[in-house]
Protein backbone atom coordinates (compact mmCIF):
# COMPACT_ATOMS: atom_id res chain seq x y z
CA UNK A 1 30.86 -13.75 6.29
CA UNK A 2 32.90 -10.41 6.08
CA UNK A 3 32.20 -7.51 3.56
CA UNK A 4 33.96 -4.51 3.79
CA UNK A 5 31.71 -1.63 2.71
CA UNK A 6 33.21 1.60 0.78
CA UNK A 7 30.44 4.89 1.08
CA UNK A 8 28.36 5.11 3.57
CA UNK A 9 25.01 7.37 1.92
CA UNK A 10 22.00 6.05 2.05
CA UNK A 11 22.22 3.00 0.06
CA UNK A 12 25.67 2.03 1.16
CA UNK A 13 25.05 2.49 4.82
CA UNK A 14 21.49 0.49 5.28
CA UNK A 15 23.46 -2.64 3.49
CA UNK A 16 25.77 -2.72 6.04
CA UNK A 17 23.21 -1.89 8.26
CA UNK A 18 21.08 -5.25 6.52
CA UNK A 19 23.70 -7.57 7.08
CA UNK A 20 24.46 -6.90 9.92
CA UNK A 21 21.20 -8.14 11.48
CA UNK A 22 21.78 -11.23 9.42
CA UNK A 23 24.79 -12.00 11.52
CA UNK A 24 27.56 -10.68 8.84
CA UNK A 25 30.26 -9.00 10.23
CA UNK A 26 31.46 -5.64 8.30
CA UNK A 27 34.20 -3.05 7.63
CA UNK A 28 33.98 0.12 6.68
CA UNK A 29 35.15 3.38 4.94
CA UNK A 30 33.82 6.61 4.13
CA UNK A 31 35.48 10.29 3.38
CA UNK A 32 32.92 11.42 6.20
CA UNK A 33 34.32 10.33 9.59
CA UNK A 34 30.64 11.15 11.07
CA UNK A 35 29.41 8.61 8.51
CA UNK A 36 31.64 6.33 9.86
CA UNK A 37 31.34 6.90 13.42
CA UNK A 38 27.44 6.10 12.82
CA UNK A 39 27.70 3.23 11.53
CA UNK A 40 30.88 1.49 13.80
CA UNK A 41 28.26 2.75 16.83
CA UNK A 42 25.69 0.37 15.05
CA UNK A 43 28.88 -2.68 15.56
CA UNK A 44 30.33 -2.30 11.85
CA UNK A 45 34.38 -1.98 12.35
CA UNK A 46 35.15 1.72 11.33
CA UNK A 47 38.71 3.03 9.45
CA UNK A 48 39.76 6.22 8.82
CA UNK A 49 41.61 5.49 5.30
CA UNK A 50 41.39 3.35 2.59
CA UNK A 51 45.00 1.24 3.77
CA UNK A 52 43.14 0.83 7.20
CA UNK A 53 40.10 -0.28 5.09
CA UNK A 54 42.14 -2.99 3.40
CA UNK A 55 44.14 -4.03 6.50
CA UNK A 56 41.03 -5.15 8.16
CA UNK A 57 39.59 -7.23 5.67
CA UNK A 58 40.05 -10.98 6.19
CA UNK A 59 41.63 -12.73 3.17
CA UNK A 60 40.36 -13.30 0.60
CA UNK A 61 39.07 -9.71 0.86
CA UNK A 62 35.90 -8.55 -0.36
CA UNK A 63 35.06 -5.12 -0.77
CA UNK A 64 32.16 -3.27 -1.95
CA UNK A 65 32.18 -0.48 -3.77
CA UNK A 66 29.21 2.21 -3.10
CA UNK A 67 29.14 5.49 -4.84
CA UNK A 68 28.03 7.59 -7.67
CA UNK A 69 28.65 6.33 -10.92
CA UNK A 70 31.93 8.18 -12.78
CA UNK A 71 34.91 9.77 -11.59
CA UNK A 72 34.35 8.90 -8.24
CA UNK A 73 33.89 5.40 -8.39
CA UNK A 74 37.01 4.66 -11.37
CA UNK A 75 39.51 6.75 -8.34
CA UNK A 76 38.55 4.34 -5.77
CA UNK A 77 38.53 1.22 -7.47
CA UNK A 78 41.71 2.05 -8.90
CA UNK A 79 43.06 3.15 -5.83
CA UNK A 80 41.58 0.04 -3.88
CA UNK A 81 42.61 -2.41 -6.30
CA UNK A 82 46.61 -1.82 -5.79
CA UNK A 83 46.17 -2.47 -2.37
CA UNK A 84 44.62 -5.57 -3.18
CA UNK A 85 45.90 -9.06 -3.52
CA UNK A 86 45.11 -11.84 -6.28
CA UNK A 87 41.69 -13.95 -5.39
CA UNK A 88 40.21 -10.60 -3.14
CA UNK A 89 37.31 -9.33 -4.86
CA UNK A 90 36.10 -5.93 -5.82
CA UNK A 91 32.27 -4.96 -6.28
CA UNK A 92 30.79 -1.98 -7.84
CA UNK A 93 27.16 -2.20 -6.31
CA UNK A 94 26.68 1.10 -7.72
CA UNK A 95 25.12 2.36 -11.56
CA UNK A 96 28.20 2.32 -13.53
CA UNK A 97 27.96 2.19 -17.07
CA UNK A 98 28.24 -1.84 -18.16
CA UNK A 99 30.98 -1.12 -20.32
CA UNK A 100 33.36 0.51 -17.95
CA UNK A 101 32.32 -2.57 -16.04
CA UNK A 102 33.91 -5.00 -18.94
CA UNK A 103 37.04 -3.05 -18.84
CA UNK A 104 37.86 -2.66 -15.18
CA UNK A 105 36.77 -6.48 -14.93
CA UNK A 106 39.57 -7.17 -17.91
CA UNK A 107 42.15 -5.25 -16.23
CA UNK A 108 41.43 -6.49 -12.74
CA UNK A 109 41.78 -9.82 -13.95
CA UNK A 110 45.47 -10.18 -15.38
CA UNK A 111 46.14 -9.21 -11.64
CA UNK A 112 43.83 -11.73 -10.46
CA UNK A 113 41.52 -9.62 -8.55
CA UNK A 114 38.04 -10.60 -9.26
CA UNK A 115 35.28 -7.95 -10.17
CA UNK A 116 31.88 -8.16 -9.79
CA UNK A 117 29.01 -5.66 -10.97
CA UNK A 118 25.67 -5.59 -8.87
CA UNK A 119 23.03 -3.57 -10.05
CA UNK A 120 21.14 -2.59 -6.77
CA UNK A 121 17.97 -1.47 -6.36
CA UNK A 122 15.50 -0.90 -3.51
CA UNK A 123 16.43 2.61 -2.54
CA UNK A 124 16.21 4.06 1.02
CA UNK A 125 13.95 1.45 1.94
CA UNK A 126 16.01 -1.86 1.19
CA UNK A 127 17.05 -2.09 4.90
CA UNK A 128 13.65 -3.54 5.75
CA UNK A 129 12.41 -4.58 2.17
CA UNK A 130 15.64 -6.15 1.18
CA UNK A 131 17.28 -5.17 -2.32
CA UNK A 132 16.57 -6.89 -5.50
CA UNK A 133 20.09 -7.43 -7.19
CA UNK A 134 21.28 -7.82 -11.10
CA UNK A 135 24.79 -9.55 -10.91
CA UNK A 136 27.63 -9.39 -13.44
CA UNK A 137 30.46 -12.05 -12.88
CA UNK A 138 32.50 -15.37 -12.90
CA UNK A 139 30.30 -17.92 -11.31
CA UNK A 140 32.60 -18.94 -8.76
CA UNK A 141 32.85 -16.09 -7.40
CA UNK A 142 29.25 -15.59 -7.25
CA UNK A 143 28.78 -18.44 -5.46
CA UNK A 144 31.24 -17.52 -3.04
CA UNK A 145 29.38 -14.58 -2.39
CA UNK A 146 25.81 -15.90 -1.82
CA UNK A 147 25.73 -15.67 1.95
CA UNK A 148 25.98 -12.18 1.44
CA UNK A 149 23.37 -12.20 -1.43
CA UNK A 150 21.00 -14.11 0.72
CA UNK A 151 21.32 -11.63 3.10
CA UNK A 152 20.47 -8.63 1.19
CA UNK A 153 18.12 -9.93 -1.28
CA UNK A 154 14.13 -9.88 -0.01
CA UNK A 155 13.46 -12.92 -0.22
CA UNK A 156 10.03 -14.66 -1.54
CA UNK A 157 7.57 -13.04 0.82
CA UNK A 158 4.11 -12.74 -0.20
CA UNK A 159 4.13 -12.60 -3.91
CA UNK A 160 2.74 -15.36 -5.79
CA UNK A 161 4.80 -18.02 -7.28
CA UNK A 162 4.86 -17.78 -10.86
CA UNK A 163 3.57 -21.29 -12.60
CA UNK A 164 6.12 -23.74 -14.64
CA UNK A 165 9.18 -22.37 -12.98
CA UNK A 166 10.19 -25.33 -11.69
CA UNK A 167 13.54 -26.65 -12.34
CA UNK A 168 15.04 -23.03 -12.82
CA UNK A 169 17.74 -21.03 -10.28
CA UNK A 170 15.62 -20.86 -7.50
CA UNK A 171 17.49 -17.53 -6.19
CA UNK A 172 15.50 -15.59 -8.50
CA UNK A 173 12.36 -16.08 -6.50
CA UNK A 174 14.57 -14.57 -3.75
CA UNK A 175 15.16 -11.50 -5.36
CA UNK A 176 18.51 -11.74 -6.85
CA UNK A 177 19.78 -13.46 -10.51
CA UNK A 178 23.43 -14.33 -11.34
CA UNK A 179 22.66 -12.72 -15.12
CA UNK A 180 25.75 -13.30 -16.76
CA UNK A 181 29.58 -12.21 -16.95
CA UNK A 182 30.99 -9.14 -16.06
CA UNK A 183 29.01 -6.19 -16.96
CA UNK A 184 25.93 -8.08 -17.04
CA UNK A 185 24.50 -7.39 -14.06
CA UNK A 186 24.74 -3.15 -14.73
CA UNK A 187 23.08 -3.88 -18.28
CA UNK A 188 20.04 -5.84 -17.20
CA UNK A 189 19.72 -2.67 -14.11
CA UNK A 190 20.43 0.17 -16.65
CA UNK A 191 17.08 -1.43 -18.46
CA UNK A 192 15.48 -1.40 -15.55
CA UNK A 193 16.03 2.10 -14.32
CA UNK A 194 15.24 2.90 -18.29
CA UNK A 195 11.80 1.06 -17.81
CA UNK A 196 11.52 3.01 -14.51
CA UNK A 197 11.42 6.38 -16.61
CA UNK A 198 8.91 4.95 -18.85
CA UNK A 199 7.08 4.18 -15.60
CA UNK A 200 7.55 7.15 -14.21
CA UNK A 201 6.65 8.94 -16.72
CA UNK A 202 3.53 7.43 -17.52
CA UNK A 203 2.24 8.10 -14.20
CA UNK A 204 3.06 11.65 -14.15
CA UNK A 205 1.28 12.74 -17.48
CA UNK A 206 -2.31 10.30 -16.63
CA UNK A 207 -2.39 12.03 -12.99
CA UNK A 208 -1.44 15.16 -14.98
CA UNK A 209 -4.65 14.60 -17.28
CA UNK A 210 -6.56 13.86 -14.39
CA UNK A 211 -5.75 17.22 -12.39
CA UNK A 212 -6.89 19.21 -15.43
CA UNK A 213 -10.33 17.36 -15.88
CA UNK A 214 -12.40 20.35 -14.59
CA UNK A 215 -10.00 23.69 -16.55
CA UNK A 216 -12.78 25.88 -17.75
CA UNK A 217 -11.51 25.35 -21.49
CA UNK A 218 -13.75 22.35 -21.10
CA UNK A 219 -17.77 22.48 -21.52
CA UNK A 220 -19.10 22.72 -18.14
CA UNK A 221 -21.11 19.19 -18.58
CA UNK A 222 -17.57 17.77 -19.51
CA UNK A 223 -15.13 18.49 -16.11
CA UNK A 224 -14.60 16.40 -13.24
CA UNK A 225 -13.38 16.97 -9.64
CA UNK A 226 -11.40 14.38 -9.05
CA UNK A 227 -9.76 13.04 -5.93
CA UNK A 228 -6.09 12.31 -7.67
CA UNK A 229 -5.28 10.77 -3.97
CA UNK A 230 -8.05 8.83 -3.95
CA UNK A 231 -7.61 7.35 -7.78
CA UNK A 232 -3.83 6.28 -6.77
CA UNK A 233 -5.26 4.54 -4.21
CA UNK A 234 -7.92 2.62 -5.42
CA UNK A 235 -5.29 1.83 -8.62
CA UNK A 236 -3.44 -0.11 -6.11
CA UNK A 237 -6.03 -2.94 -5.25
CA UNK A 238 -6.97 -5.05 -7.54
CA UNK A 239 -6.25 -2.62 -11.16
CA UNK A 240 -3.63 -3.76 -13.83
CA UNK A 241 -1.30 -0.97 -13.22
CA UNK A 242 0.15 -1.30 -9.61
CA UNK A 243 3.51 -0.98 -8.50
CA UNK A 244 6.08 0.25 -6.05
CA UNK A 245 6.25 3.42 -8.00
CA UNK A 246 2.32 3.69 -7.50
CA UNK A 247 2.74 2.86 -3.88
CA UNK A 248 5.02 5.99 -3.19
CA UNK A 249 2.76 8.10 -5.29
CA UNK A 250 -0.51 7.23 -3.19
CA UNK A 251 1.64 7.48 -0.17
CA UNK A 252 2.92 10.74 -1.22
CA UNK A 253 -0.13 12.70 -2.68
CA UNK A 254 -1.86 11.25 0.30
CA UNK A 255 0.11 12.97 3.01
CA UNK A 256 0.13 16.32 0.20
CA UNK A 257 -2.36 15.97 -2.23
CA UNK A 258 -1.00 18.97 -4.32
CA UNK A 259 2.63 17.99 -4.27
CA UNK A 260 3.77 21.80 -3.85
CA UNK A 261 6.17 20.46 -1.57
CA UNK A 262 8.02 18.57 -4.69
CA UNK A 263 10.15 20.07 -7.32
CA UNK A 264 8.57 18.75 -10.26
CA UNK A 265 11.87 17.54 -11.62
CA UNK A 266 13.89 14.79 -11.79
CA UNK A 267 17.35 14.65 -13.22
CA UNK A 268 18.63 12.25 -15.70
CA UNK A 269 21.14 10.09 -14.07
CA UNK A 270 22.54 8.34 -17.01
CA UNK A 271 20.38 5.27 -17.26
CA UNK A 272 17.97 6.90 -19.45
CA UNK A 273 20.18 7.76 -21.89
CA UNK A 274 22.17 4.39 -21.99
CA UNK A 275 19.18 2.54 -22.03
CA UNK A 276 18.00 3.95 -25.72
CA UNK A 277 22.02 4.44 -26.76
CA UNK A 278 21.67 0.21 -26.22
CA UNK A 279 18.80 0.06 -28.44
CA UNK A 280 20.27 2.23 -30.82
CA UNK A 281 23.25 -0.22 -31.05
CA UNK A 282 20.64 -3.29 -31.48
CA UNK A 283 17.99 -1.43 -33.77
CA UNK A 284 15.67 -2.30 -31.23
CA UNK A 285 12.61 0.26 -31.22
CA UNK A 286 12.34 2.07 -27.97
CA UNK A 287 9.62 4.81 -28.51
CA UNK A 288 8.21 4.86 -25.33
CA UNK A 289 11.89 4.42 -23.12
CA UNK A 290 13.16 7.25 -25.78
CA UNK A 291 10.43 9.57 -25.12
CA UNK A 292 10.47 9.46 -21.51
CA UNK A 293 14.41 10.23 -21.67
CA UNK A 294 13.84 13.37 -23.83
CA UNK A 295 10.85 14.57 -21.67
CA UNK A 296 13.21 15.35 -18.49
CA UNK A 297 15.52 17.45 -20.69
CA UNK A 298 13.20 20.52 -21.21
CA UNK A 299 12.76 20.41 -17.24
CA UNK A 300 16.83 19.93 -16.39
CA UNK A 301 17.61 22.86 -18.74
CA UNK A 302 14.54 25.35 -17.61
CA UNK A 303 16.18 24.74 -13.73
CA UNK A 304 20.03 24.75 -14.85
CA UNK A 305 18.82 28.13 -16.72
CA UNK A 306 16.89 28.95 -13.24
CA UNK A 307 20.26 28.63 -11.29
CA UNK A 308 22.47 30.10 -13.76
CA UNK A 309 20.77 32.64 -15.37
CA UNK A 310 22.39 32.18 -18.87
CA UNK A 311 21.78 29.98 -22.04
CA UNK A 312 25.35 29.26 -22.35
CA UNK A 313 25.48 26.85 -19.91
CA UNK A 314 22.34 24.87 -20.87
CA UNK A 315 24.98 21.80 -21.66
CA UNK A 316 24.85 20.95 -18.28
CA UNK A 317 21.92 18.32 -19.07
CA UNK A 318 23.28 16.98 -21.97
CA UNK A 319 25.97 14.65 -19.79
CA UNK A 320 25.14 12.92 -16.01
CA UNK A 321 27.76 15.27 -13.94
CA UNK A 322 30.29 13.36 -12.75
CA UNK A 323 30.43 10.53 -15.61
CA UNK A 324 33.71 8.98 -16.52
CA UNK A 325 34.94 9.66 -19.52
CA UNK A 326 35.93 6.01 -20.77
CA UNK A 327 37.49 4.63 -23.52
CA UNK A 328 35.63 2.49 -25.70
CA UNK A 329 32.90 2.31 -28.41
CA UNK A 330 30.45 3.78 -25.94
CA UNK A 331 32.23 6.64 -24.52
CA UNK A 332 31.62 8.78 -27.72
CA UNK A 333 27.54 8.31 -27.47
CA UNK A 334 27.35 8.97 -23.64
CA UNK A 335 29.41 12.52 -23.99
């Protein structure tokens, strides 16, 4: 099957890089013509503007849609879609805000392109591991797209089969769930990256509590010298708390075990944010989701501060750079 592949970083670039070793032939289109050169040397089919993009594409077309969530994204789809034709389809794979997936899906339809949302996620290291993917969409389409799916999704592997599944959509043992219509797929992936802060942030203050075990404001009897690398280790095998996140942690303190080589901070992308603005919306509690959110502010403002060198410009962390400014009930919460 054909894809045709829009933004080449990282993420966009190793899933064209994935299916191609599945046997999927690809087209692709990037500002950078070094990105593209790269990746037509790897056998993808380079162009050097979006009309050459399109022109290549086999009809129906499909075209993916790979870059940062806001401005960036809503120019290209826009831009792509009137060079589209009715029954091509148009895929954000990247971590737009569900709602600006509803209306671009709305619009897109009364010119019968279709639009599909796929929250992606596997990072840097999908091109071996495969990606696990959240999909918003008409089910026909879907289904038209599975080869491509297959492809990209990791598949069962090693991980054991949960009982009394039986009976249900076997792709989710694959890695990859059809989770409802458009917008659906970038809702159940802006939970996930708002679980991932939790996560994250959990980690960060029990190693933190751990480093400190031997300050001299404790009694002498009290401290410990503790081998953090060592402890993220053995938390992998066999404890109730693994994960991936605690795999890149023991990999990382293990190869530094004081992380002075890392900046301490991480910025809010949006996720966060739209994660508790959801369960604001649903009265859902969210203490821990919430808390983790507000606990990256202190550090994006004490860097912007760092960079800028005046208070004035502290707003910086109070909106992801780069979000669109929709229309809609959301937009108001999200500026």
């Amino acid at each position: 099957m054909q894809l045709g592949m829009i933004g080449l970083g990282r993420m966009g670039g190793n899933i064209v890089r994935r299916l191609m070793r599945h046997g999927h032939s690809t087209v692709v289109y990037d500002k950078d013509p070094e990105a593209v050169a790269a990746i037509a040397a790897d056998g993808a089919v380079g162009s050097g503007t979006l009309e050459d993009f399109v022109s290549r594409l086999e009809k129906p077309r499909t075209a993916w849609v790979m870059l940062p969530a806001g401005k960036i994204t809503e120019a290209t789809i826009d831009a792509l879609s009137k060079l589209m034709d009715s029954d091509d389809v148009i895929i954000d794979g990247g971590n737009t805000f569900w709602q600006d997936d509803v209306r671009r899906g709305k619009a897109l339809k009364e010119r019968g392109i279709h639009y599909i949302d796929v929250g992606t996620s596997g990072g840097v290291w999908g091109i071996d591991r495969g990606y696990c993917m959240m999909i918003g969409g008409d089910k026909a389409v879907v289904d038209r797209l599975d080869p491509i799916l297959a492809a990209l999704a990791p598949g069962i592997g090693d991980i054991p089969r949960t009982e009394a599944r039986a009976g249900r959509d076997p792709r989710i043992e694959q890695g990859y769930i059809h989770a409802g219509p458009v917008g659906a797929g970038h809702f159940v992936k802006m939970i996930h990256n708002g679980i991932e802060y939790g996560l994250m942030q959990a980690y960060a203050e029990g190693f933190d509590i751990l480093k400190n075990a031997n300050i001299e404001a404790l009694p002498a009897e009290h401290r410990f010298n503790l081998d953090i690398a060592d402890i993220a280790e053995v938390w992998r095998r066999g404890s109730v708390i693994p994960s991936w996140l605690l795999d890149l942690t023991a990999a990382a303190l293990a190869k530094n075990p004081t992380l002075e080589t890392y900046s301490g901070f991480v910025d809010d992308s949006g996720e966060g944010r739209w994660t508790v603005n959801a369960a604001i919306d649903e009265a859902v509690p969210a203490e821990v989701l919430t808390a983790a959110l507000f606990a990256r502010f202190p550090l994006a403002q004490a860097t912007h501060l760092c960079r800028e060198g005046s208070l004035g410009d502290a707003r910086w962390f109070r909106r992801p750079q780069g979000a669109a400014a929709a229309s809609g009930p959301g937009a108001a919460k999200r500026a």
